[in-house]
C-alpha atoms as a PDB file:
ATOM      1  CA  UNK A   1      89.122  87.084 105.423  1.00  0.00           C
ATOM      2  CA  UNK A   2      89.164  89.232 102.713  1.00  0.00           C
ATOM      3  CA  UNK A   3      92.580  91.145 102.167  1.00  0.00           C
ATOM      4  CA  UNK A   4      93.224  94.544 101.441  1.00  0.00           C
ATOM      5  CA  UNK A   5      96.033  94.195  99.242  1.00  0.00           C
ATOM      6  CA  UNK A   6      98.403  97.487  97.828  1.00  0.00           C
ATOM      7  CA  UNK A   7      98.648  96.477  94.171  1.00  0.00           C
ATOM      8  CA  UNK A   8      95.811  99.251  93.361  1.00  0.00           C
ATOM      9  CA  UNK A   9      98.174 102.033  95.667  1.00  0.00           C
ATOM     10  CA  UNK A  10      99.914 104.816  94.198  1.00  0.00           C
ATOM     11  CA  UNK A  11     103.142 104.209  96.895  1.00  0.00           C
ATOM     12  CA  UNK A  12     103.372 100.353  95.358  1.00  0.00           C
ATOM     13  CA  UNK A  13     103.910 101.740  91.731  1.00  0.00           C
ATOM     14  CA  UNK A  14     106.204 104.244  93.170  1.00  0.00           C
ATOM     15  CA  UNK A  15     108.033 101.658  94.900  1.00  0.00           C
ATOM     16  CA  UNK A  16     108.839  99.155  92.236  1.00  0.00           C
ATOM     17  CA  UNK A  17     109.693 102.111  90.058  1.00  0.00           C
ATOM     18  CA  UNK A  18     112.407 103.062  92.668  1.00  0.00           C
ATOM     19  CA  UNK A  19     113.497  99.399  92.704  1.00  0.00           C
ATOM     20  CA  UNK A  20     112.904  98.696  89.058  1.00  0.00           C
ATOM     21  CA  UNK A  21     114.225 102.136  87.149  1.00  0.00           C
ATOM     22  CA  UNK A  22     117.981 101.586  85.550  1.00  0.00           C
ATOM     23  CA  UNK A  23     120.516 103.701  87.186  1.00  0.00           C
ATOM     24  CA  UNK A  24     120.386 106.518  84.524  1.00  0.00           C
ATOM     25  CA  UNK A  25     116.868 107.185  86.025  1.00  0.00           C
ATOM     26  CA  UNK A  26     116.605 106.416  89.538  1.00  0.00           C
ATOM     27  CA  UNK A  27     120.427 106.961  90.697  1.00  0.00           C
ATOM     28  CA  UNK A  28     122.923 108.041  89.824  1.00  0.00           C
ATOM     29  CA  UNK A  29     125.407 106.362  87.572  1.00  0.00           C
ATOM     30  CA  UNK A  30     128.063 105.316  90.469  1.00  0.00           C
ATOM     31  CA  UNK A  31     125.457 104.868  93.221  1.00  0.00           C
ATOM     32  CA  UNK A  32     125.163 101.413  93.650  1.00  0.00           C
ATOM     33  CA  UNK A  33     121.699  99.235  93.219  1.00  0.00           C
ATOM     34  CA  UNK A  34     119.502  99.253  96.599  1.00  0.00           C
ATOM     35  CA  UNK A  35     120.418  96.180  98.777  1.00  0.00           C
ATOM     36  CA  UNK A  36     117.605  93.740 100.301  1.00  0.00           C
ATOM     37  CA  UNK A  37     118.044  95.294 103.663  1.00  0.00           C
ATOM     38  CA  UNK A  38     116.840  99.204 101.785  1.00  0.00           C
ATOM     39  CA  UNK A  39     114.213  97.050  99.895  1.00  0.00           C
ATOM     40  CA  UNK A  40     112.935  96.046 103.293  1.00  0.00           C
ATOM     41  CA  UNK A  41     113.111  99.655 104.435  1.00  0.00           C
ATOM     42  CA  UNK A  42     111.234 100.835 101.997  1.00  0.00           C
ATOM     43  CA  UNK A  43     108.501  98.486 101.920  1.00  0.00           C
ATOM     44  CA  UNK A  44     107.921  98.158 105.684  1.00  0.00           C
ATOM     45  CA  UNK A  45     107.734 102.075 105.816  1.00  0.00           C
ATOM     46  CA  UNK A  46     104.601 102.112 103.045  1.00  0.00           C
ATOM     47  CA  UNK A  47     103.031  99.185 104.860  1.00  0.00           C
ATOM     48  CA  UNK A  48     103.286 101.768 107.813  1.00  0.00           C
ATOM     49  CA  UNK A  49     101.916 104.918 105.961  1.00  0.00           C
ATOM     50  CA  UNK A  50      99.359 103.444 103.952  1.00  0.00           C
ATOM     51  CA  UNK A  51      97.857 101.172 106.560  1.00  0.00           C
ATOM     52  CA  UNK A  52      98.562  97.925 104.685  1.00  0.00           C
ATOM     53  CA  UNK A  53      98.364  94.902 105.507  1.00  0.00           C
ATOM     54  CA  UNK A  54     101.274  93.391 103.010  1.00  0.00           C
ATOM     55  CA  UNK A  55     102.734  93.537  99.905  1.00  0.00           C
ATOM     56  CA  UNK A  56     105.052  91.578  97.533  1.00  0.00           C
ATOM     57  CA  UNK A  57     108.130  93.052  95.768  1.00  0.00           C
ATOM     58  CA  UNK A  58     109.991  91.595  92.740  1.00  0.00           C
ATOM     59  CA  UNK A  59     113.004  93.342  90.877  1.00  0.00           C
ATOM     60  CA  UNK A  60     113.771  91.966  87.405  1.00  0.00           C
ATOM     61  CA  UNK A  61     116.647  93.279  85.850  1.00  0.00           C
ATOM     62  CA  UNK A  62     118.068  92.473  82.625  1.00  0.00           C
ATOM     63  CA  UNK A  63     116.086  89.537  82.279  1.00  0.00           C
ATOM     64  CA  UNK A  64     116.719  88.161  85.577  1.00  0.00           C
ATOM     65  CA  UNK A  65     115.218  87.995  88.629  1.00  0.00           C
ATOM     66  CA  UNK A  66     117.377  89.967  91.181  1.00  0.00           C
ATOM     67  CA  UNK A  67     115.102  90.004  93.995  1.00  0.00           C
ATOM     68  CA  UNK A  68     111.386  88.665  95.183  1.00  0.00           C
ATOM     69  CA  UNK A  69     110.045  89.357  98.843  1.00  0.00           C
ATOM     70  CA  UNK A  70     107.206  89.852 101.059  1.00  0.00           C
ATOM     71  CA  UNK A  71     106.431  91.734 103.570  1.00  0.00           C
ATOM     72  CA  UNK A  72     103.679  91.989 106.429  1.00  0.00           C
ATOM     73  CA  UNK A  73     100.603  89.776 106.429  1.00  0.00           C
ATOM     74  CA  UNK A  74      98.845  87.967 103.946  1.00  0.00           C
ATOM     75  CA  UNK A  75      95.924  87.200 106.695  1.00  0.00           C
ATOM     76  CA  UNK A  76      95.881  88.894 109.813  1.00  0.00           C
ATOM     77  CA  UNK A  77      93.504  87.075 111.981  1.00  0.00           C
ATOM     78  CA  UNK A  78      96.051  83.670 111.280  1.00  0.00           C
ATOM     79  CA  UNK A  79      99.127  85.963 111.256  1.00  0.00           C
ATOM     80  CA  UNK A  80      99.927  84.349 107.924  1.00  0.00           C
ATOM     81  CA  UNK A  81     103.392  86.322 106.119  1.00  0.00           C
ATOM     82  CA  UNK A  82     103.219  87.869 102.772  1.00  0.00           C
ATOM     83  CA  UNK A  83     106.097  86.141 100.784  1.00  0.00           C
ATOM     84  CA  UNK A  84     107.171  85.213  97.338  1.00  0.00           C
ATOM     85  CA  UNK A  85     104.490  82.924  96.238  1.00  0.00           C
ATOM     86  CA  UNK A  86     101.671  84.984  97.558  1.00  0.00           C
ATOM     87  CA  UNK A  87      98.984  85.548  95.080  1.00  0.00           C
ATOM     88  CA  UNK A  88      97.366  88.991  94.585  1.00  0.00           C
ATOM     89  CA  UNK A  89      94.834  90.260  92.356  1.00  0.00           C
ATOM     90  CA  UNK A  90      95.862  92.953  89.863  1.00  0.00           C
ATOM     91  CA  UNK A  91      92.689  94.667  89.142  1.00  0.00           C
ATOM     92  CA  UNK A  92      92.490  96.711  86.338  1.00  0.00           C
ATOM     93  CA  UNK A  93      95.964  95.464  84.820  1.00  0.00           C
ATOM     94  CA  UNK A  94      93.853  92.631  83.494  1.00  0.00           C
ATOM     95  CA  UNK A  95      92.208  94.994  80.992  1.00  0.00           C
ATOM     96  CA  UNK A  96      95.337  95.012  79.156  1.00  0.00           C
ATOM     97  CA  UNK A  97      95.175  90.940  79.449  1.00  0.00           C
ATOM     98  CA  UNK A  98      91.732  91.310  78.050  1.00  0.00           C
ATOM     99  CA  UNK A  99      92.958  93.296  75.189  1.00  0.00           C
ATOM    100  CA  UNK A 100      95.507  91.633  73.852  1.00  0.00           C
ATOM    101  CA  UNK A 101      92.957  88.277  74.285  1.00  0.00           C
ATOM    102  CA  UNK A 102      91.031  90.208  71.575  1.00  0.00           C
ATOM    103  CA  UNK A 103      93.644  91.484  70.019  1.00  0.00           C
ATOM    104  CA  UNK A 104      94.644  87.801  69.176  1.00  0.00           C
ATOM    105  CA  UNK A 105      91.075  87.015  67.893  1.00  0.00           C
ATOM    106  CA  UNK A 106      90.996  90.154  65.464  1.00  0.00           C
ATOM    107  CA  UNK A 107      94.515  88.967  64.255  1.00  0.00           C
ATOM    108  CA  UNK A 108      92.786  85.264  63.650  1.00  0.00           C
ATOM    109  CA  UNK A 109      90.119  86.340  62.230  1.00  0.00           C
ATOM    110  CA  UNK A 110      87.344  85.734  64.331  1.00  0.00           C
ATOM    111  CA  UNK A 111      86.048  89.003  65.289  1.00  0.00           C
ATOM    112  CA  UNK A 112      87.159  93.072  64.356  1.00  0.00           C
ATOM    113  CA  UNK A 113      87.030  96.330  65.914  1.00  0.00           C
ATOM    114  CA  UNK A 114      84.419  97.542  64.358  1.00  0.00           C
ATOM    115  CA  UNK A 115      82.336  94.935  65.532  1.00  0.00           C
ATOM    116  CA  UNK A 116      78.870  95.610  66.891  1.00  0.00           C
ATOM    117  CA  UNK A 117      78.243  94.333  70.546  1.00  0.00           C
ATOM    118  CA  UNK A 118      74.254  93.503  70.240  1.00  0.00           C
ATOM    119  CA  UNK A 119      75.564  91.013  67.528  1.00  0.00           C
ATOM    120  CA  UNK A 120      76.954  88.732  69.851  1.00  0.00           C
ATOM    121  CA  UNK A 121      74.554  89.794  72.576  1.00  0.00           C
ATOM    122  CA  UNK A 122      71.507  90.334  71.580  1.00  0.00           C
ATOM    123  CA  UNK A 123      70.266  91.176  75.131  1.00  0.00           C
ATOM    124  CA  UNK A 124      72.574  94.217  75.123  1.00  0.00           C
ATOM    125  CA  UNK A 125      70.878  97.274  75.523  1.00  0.00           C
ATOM    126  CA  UNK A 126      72.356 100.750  76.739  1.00  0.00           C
ATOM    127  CA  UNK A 127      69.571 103.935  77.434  1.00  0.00           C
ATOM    128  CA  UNK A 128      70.058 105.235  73.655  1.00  0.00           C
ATOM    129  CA  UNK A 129      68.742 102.839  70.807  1.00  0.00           C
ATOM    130  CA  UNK A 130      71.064 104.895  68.630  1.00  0.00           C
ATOM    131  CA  UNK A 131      73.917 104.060  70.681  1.00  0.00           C
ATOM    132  CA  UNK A 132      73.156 100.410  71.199  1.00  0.00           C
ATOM    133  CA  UNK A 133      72.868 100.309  67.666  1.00  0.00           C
ATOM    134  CA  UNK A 134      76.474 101.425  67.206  1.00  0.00           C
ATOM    135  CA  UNK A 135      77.892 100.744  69.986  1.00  0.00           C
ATOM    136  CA  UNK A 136      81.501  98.431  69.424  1.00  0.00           C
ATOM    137  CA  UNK A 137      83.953  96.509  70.702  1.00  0.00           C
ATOM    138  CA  UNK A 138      86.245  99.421  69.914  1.00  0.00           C
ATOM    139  CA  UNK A 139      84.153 101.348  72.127  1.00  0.00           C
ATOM    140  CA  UNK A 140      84.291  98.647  75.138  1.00  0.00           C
ATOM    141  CA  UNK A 141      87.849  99.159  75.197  1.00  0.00           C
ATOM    142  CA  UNK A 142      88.465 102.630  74.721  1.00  0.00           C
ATOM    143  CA  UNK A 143      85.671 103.604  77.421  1.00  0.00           C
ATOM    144  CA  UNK A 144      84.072 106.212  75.264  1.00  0.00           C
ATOM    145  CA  UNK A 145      80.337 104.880  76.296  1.00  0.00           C
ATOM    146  CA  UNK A 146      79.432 108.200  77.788  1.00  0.00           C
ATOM    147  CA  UNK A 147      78.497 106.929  81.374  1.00  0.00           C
ATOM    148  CA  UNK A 148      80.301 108.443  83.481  1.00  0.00           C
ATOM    149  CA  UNK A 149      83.692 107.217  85.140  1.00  0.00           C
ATOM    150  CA  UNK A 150      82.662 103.764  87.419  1.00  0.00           C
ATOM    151  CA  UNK A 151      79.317 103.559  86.359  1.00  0.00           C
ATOM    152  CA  UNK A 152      77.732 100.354  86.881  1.00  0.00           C
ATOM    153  CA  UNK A 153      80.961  99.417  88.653  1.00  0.00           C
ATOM    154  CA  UNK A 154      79.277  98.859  92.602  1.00  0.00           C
ATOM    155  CA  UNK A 155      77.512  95.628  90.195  1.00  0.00           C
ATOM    156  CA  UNK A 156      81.349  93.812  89.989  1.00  0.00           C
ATOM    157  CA  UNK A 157      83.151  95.449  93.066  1.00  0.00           C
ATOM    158  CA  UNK A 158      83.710  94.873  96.037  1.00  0.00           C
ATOM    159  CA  UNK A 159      82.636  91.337  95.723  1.00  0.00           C
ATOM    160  CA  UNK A 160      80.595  89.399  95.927  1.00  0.00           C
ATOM    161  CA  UNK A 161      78.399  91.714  94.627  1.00  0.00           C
ATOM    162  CA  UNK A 162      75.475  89.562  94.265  1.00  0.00           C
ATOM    163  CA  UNK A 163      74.892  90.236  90.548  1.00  0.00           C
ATOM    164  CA  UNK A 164      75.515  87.409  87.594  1.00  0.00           C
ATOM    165  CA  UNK A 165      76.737  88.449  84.458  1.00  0.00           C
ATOM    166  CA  UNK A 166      73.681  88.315  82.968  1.00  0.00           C
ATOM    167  CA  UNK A 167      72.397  90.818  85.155  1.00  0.00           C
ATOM    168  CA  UNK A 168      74.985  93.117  84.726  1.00  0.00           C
ATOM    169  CA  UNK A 169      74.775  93.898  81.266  1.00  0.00           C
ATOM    170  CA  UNK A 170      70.420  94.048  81.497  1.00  0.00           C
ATOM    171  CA  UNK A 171      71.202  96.218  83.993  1.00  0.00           C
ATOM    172  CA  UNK A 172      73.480  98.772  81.525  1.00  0.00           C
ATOM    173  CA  UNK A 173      70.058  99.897  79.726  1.00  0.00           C
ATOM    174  CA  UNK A 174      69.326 101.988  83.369  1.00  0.00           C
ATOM    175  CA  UNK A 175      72.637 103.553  83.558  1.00  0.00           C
ATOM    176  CA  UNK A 176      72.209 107.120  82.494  1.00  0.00           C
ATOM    177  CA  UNK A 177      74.621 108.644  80.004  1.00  0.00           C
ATOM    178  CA  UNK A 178      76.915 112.200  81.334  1.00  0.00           C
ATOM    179  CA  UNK A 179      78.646 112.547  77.976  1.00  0.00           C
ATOM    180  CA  UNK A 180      77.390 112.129  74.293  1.00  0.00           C
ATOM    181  CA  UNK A 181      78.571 108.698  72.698  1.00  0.00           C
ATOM    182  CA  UNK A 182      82.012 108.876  71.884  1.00  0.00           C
ATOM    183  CA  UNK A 183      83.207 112.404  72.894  1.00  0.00           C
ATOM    184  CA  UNK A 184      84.756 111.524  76.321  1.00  0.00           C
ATOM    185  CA  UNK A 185      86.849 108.934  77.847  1.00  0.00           C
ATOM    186  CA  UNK A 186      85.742 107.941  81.357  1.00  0.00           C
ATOM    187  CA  UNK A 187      86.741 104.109  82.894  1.00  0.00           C
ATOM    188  CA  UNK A 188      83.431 101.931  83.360  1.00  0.00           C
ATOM    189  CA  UNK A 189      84.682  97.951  84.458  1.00  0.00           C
ATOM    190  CA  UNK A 190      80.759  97.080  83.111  1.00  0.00           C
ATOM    191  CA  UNK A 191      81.466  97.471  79.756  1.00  0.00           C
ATOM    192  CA  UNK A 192      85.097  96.380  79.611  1.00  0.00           C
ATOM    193  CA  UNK A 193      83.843  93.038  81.154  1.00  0.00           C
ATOM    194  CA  UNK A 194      81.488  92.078  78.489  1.00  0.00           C
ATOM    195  CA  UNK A 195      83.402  90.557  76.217  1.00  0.00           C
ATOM    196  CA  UNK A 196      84.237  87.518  78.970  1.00  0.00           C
ATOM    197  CA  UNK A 197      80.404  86.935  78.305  1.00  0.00           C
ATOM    198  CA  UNK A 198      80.236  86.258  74.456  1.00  0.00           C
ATOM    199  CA  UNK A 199      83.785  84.518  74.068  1.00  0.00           C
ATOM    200  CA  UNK A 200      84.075  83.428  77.277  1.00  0.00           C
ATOM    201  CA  UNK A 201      86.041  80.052  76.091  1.00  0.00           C
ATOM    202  CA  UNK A 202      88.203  81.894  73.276  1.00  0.00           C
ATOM    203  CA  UNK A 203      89.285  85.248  75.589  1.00  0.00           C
ATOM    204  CA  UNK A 204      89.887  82.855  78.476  1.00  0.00           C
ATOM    205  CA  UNK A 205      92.145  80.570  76.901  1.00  0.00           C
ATOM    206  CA  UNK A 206      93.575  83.473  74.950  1.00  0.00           C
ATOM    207  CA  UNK A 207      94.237  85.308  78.269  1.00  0.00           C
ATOM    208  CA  UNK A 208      95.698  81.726  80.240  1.00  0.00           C
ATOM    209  CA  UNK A 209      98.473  81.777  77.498  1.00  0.00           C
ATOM    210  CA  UNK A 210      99.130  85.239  78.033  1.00  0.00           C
ATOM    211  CA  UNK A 211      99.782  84.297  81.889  1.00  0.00           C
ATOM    212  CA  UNK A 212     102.418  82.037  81.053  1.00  0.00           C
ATOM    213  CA  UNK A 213     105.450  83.466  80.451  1.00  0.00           C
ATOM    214  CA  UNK A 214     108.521  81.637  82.018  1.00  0.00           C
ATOM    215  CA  UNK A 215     109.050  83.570  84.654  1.00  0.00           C
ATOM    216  CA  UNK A 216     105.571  83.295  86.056  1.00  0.00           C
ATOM    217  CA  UNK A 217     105.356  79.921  87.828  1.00  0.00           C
ATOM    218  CA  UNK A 218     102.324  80.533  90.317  1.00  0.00           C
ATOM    219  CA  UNK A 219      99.034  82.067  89.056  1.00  0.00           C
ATOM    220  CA  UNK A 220      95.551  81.247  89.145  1.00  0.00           C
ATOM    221  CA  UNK A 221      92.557  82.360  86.894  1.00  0.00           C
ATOM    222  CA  UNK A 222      89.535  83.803  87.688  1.00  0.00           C
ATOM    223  CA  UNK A 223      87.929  85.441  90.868  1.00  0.00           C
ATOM    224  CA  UNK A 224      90.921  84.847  93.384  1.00  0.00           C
ATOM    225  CA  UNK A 225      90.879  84.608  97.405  1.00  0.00           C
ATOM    226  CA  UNK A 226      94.443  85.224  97.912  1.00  0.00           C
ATOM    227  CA  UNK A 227      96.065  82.170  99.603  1.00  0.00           C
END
């Protein structure tokens, strides 16, 4: 069964920035911190509104971790509960992930900025010959392409999507520019996604020891069916 999870919902980031915020933003300075019964309350009644089928909440506070919860279902159809240790994917948060992966590699050496994409794959192509000439790994990550905002992105989402990789990015050359090259900012997953392809064993093990900081104990890599 595939879940609908909330971790792409406006009401989730609103909800662990209630929980989250220090006092001086969310309360006021003698109102004390919300208690696990107002967590609850708050998290059952966005399940509610939004339709939802579950969602996990964790407050961290000065370094520690004050609370960690789930609520709702994980799996409807086996009436499964969403708790602590359920695994969700976080969507486009792994483009900072991906990043900071490269952001490693510039720092070691093995790639820069200013890098051309066709020379580490060849079979790139976008509409433009210009732009495919110039077209950088800069540019991948500051979505200044000019396709317009999701273009290309039905190839990756909702999955399985029945494209490879490979096809994907021969598939960028039919994908019709909105904006000239570098004028506009508009999101495209497609072209964030490439680099996975040409480093695929440096950005993932780059990325693995990004996922690994002490106070994540359970995580898993990769395309994820949440447990």
């Amino acid at each position: 069964m595939a879940l609908k999870t909330a971790l792409n919902r406006p009401f989730l980031f609103l909800l662990v920035a209630l929980v989250c915020a220090p006092p001086t933003l969310a309360h006021a300075a003698d109102t004390k911190a919300l208690s696990p019964d107002q967590i609850r309350a708050v998290a059952e009644a966005a399940i509610e509104t939004f339709d939802t089928p579950g969602i996990a909440v964790g407050v961290v506070q000065g370094g520690k971790v004050r609370f960690v919860g789930g609520f709702g279902q994980r799996d409807r159809q086996a009436g499964k509960p969403v708790d602590g240790d359920t695994l969700f994917r976080i969507a486009s948060t792994t483009k900072a992930f991906t990043s900071a992966a490269l952001a490693v590699l510039v720092d070691e050496g093995r790639l820069h900025w200013d890098d051309r994409v066709i020379d580490y794959l060849p079979g790139f192509r976008m509409s433009d010959p210009w732009v495919t000439r110039e077209f950088t790994i800069r540019d991948l990550l500051t979505h200044r392409s000019g396709l317009g905002r999701g273009a290309g992105d039905l190839m990756l989402w909702p999955e399985p999507s029945g494209f490879s990789r490979e096809e994907i990015i021969f598939n960028l050359r039919y994908l019709k520019p909105v904006t000239s090259f570098r004028s506009r900012y508009a999101m495209t997953i497609c072209c964030i996604s490439l680099p996975a392809k040409w480093w695929p064993g440096p950005v993932a093990r780059h990325m693995k020891i990004l996922c690994k900081p002490a106070f994540w104990t359970r995580w898993a890599w990769g395309v994820l069916l949440v447990r």
